[in-house]
Protein backbone atom coordinates (compact mmCIF):
# COMPACT_ATOMS: atom_id res chain seq x y z
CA UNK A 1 -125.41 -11.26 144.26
CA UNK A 2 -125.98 -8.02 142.47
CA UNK A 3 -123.55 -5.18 143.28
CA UNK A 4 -122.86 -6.67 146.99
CA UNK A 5 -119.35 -7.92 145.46
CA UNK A 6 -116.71 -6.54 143.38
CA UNK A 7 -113.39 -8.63 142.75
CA UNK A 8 -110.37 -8.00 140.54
CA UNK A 9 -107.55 -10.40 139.92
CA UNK A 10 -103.96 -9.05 139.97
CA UNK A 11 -100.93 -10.89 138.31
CA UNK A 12 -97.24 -10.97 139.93
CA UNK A 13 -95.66 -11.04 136.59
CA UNK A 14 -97.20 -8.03 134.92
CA UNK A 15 -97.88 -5.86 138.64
CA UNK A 16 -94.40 -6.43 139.85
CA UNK A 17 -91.98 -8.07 136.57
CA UNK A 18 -93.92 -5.33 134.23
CA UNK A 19 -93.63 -8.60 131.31
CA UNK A 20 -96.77 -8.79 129.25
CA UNK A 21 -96.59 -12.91 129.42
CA UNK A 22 -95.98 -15.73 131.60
CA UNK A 23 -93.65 -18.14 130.02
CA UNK A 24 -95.25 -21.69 129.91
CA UNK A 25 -93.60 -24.24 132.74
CA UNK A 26 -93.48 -20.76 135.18
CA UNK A 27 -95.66 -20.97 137.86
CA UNK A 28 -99.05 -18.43 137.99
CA UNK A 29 -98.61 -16.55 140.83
CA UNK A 30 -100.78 -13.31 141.92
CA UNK A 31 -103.57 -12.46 144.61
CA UNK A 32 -107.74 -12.51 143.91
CA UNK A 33 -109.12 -8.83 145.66
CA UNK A 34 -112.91 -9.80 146.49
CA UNK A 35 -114.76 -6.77 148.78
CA UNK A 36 -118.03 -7.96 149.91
CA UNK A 37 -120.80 -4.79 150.64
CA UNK A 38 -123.04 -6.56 152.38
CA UNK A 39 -123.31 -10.05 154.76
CA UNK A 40 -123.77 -13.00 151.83
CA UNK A 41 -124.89 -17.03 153.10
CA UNK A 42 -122.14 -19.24 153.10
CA UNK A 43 -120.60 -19.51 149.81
CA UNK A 44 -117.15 -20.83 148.20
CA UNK A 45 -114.79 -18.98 145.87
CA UNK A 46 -112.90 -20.80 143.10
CA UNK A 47 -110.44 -19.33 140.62
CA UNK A 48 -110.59 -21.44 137.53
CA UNK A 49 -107.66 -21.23 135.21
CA UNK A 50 -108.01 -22.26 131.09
CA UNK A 51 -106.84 -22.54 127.82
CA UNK A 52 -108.85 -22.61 124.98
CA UNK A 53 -108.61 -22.63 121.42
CA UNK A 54 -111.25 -20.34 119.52
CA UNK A 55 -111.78 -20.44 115.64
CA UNK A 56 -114.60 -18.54 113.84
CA UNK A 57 -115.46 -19.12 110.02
CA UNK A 58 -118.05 -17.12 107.78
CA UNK A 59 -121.13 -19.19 106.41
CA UNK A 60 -122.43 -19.09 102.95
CA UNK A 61 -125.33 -17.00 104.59
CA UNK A 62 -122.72 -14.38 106.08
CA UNK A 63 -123.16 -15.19 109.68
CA UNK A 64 -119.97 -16.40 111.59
CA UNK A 65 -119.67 -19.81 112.85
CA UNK A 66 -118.26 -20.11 116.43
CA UNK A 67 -116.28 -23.12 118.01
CA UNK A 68 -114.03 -23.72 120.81
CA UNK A 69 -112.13 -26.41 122.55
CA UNK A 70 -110.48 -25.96 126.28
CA UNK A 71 -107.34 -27.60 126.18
CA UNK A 72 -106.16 -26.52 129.69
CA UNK A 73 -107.90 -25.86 132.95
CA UNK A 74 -107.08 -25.65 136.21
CA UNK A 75 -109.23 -24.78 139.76
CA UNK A 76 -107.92 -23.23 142.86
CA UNK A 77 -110.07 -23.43 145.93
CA UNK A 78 -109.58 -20.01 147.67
CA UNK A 79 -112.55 -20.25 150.37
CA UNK A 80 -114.65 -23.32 151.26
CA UNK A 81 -118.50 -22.75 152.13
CA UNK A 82 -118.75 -23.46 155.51
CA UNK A 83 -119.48 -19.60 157.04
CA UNK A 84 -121.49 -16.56 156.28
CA UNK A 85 -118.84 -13.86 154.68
CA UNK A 86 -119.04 -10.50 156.77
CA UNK A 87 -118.78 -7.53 154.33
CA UNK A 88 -115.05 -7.27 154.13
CA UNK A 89 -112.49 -6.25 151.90
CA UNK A 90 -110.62 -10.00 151.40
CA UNK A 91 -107.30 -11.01 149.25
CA UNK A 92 -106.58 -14.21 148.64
CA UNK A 93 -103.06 -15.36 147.23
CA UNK A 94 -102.78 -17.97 144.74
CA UNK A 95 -100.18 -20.15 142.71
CA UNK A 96 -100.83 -22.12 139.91
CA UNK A 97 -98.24 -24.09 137.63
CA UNK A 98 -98.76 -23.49 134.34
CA UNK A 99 -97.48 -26.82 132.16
CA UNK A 100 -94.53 -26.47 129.93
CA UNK A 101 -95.98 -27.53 126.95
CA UNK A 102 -98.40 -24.88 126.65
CA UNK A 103 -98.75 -22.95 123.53
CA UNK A 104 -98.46 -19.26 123.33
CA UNK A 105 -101.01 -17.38 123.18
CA UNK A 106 -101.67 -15.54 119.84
CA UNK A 107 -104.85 -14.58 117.28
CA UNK A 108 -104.34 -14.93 113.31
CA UNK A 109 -107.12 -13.86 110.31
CA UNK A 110 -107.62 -15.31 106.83
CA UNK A 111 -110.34 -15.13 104.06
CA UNK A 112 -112.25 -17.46 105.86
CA UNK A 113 -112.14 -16.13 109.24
CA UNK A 114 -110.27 -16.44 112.51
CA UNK A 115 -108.58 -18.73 114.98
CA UNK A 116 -106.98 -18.04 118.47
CA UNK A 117 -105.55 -19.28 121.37
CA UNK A 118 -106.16 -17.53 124.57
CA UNK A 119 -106.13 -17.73 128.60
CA UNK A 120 -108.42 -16.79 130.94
CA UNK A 121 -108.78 -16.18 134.71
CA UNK A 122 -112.37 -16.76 136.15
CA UNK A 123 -113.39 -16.03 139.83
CA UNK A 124 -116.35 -18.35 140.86
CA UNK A 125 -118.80 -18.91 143.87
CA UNK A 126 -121.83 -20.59 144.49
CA UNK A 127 -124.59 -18.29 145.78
CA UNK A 128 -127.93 -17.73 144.32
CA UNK A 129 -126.52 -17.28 140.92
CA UNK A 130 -122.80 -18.42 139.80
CA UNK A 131 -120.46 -14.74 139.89
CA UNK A 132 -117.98 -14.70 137.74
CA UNK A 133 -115.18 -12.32 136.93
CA UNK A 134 -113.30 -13.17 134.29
CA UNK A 135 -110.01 -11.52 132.54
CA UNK A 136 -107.42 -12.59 130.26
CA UNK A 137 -103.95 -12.99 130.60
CA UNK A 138 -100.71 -13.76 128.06
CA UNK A 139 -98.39 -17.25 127.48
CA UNK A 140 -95.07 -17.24 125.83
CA UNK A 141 -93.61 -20.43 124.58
CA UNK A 142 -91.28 -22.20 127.09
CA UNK A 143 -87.71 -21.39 126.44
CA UNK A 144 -85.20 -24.19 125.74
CA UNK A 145 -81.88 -22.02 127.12
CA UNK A 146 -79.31 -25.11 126.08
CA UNK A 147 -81.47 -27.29 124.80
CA UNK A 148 -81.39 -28.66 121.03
CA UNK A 149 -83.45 -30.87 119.53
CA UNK A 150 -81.45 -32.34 116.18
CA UNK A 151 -82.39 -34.57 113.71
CA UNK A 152 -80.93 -36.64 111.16
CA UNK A 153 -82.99 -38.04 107.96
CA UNK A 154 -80.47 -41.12 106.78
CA UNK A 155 -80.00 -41.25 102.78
CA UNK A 156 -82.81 -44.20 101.91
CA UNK A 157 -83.21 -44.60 97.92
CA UNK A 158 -86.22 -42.90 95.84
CA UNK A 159 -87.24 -44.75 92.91
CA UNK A 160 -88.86 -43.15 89.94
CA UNK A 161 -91.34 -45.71 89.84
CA UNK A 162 -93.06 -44.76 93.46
CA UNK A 163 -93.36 -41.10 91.84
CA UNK A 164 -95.06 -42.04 89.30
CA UNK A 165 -92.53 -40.76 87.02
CA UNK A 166 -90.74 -43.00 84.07
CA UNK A 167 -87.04 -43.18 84.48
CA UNK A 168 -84.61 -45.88 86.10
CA UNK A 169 -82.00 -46.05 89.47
CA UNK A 170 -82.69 -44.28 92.60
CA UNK A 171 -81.74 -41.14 93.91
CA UNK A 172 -80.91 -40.34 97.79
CA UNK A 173 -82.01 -37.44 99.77
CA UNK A 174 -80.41 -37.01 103.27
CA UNK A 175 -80.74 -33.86 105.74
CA UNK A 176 -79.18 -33.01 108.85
CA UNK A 177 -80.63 -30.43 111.49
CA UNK A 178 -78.90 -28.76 114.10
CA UNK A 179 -81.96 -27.57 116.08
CA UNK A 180 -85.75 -28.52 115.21
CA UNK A 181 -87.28 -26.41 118.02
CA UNK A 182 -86.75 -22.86 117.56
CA UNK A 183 -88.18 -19.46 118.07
CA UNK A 184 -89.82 -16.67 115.84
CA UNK A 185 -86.76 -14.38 114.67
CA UNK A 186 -84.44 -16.97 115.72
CA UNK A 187 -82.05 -18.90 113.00
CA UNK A 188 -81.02 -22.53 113.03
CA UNK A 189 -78.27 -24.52 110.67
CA UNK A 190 -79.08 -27.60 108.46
CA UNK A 191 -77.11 -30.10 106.27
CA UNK A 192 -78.22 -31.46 102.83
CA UNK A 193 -77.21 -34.44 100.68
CA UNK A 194 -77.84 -35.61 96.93
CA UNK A 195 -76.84 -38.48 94.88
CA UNK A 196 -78.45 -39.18 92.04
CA UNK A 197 -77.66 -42.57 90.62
CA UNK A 198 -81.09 -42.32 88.23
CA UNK A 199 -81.72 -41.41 84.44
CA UNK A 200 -83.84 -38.62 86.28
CA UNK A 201 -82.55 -35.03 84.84
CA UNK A 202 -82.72 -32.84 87.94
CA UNK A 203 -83.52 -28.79 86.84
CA UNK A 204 -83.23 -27.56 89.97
CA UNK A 205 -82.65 -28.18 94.15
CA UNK A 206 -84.61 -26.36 96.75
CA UNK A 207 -84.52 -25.80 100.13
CA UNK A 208 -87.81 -24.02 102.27
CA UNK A 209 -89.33 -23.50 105.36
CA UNK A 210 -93.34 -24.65 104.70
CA UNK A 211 -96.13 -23.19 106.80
CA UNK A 212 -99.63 -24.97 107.03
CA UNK A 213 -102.47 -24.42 109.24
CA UNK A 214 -105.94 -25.73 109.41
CA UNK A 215 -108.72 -24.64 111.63
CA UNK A 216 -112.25 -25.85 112.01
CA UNK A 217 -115.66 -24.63 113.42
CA UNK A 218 -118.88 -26.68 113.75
CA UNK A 219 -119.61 -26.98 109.82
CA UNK A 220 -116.65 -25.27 107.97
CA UNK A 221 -113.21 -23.91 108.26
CA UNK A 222 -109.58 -22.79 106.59
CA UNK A 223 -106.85 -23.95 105.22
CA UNK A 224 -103.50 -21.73 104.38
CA UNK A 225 -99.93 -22.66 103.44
CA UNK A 226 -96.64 -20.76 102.44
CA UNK A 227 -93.04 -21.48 102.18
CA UNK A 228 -91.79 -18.59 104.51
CA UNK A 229 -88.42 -19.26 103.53
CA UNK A 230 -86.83 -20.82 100.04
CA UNK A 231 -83.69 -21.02 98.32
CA UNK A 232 -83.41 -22.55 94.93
CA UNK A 233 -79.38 -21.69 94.28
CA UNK A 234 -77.98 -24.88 96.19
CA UNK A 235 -77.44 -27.41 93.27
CA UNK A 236 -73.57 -26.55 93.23
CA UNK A 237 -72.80 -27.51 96.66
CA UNK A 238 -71.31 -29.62 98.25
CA UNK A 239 -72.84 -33.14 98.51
CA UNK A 240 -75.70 -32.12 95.91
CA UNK A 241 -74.68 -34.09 93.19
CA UNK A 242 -77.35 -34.31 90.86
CA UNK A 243 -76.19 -35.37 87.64
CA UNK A 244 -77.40 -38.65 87.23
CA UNK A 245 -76.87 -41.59 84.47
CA UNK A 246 -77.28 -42.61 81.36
CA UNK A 247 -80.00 -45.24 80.62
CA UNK A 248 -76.86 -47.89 79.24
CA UNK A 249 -74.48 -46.97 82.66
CA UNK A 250 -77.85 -47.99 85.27
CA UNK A 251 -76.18 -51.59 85.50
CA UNK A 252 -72.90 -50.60 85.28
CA UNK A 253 -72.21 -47.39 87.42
CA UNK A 254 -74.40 -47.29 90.07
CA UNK A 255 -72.95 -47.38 93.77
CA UNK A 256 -74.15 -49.45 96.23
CA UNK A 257 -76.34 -47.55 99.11
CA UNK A 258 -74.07 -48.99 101.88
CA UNK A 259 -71.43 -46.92 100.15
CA UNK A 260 -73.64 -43.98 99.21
CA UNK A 261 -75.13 -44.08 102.65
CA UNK A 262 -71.49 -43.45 104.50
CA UNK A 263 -70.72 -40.84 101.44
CA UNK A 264 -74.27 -38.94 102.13
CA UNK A 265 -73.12 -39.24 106.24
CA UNK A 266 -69.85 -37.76 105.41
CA UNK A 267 -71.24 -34.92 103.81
CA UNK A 268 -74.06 -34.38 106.70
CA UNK A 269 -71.72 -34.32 109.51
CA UNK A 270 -69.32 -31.91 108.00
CA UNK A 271 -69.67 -28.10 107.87
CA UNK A 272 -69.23 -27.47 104.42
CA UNK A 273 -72.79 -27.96 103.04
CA UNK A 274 -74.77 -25.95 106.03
CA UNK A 275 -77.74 -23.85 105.29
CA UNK A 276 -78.74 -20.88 107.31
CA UNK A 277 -82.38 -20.61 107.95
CA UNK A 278 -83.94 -17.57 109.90
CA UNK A 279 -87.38 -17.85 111.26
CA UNK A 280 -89.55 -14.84 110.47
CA UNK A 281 -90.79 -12.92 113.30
CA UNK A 282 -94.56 -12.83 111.50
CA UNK A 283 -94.59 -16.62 110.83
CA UNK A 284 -97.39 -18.52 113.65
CA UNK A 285 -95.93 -20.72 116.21
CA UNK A 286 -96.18 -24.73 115.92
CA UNK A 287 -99.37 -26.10 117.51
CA UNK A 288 -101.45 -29.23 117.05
CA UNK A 289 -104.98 -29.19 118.92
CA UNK A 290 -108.50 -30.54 118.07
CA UNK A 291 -109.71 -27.45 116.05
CA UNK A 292 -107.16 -25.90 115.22
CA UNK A 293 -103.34 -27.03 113.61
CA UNK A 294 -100.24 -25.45 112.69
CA UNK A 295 -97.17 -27.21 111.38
CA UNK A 296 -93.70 -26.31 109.77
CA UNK A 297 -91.30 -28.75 107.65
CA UNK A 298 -88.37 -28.18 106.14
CA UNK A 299 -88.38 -29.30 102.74
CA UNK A 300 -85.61 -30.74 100.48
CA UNK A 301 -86.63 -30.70 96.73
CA UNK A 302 -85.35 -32.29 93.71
CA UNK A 303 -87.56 -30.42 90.57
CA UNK A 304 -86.59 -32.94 87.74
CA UNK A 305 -87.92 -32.47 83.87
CA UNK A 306 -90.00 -35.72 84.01
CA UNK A 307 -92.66 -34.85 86.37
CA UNK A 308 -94.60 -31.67 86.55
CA UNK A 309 -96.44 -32.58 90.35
CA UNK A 310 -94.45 -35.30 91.48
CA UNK A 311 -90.81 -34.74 92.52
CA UNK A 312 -88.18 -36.45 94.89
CA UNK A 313 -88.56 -34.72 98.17
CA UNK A 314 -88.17 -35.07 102.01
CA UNK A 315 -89.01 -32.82 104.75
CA UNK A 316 -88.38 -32.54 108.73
CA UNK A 317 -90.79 -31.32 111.14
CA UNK A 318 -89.82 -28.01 112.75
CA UNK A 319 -91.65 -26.67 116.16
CA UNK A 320 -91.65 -23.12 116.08
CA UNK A 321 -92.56 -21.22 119.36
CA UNK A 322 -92.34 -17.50 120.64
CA UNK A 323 -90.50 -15.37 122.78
CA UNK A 324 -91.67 -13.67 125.99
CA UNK A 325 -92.37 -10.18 124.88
């Protein structure tokens, strides 16, 4: 085509809302500006629509390694080829519904290299060569305005023996969230419970908020994690009971887990053992695709003196998403 056409897209949300992202679940609305300079054959235009995750890793050599993976596409049909178009100045409107479950769009760096995820707008048509005019655009999480998402982990007993650690009894973790899909800056409330009916000699109980990610390309990749949140003060509250037995009081003293388990529920459901947990506003949002995965569990940790690696422990997933800017 050469110079004969020039096309922009335009975007209702950032033209007329001013907002810098489209929420996921919204619908895409805007209007594709195509002026044609001279007569072209018949010819089609298509606005294609995508999602893609990107990732980028250095090589032992130096050079990066590229991969991506479209998650999300979508193809609007704005003129069919069935007439010569007259040079004209033509706009065609278009609306698009974006999915709810789309992730945000956002870019992080490591070490090792990068990893993305970003949206695209590309005008199509099918004449002599393929013309494209592409340009990016922003996705915020979908909001969840009166939605929660609890959970509760039931008290089930942890032997020493499946830790690998020598001691007898069990011990019983239980946790209670109020909210496991939150935002970036946003805080949500959880409920912990200990018993331990073991000869295990607990040092310490900790609560935190664990970030991992992986991310891939063709050959290589990255790996990160840190607890963006921990507090190790919590063995005095209540329902963390963490003195445990004696090795002669194992056969004698210990409770039955029906008993324990309505104890532990007791303690879950009541608001005298909540935790406040803020998100961090520079922590990455929740997302599990082919190349690239972030994830975020709370964690519930017993650190005992017999075991150095191995400690009673349970965690809960948590989705973490972001806010329109």
């Amino acid at each position: 085509m050469g110079n004969s056409v020039a096309a922009s897209v335009r975007l209702d949300h950032e033209v007329y809302n001013h907002q810098a992202a489209i929420e996921a679940g919204e619908e895409l609305n805007g209007k594709v500006i195509v002026e044609v300079k001279s007569q072209l054959p018949r010819c089609d235009f298509t606005l294609e629509v995508n999602g893609k995750e990107r990732t980028s890793s250095s090589a032992e050599d130096g050079s990066l390694i590229h991969d991506k993976h479209c998650f999300f596409r979508g193809d609007v049909q704005l003129q069919e080829a069935d007439k010569t178009v007259e040079p004209n100045t033509y706009v065609f409107p278009f609306k698009i519904p974006l999915p709810k479950s789309l992730p945000a769009s956002r870019k992080y760096t490591d070490d090792k290299g990068s990893f993305r995820i970003e949206y695209q707008i590309k005008l199509k048509s099918q004449v002599e060569k393929t013309f494209e005019n592409t340009r990016s655009f922003e996705v915020a999480s979908a909001s969840r305005t009166g939605e929660c998402v609890p959970c509760l982990l039931q008290p089930k007993p942890i032997t020493p023996e499946t830790l690998g650690i020598e001691g007898q009894g069990k011990l019983y973790l239980g946790a209670h969230v109020d909210n496991t899909y939150v935002f970036r800056g946003q805080e949500f409330k959880c409920s912990l419970a200990c018993r331990n009916e073991s000869t295990l000699k607990i040092e310490r109980a900790v609560v935190s908020l664990e970030e991992e990610y992986y991310y891939t390309t063709k050959s290589i990749g990255g790996h990160g994690q840190q607890d963006i949140f921990e507090r190790d003060d919590i063995r005095k509250m209540t329902g963390i009971r963490v003195v445990g037995l004696h090795h002669s009081e194992v056969d004698t003293k210990m409770t039955d887990e029906e008993t324990i388990a309505r104890r532990m529920f007791k303690v879950l459901k009541s608001k005298n053992n909540v935790i406040s947990i803020r998100i961090p506003e520079n922590s990455k949002e929740s997302y599990s695709g082919l190349i690239l995965q972030v994830s975020h569990f709370l964690k519930f940790d017993l650190k005992t003196k017999n075991g150095e690696d191995a400690h009673p422990s349970i965690r809960i997933p948590i989705h973490v998403g972001s806010r329109r800017p």
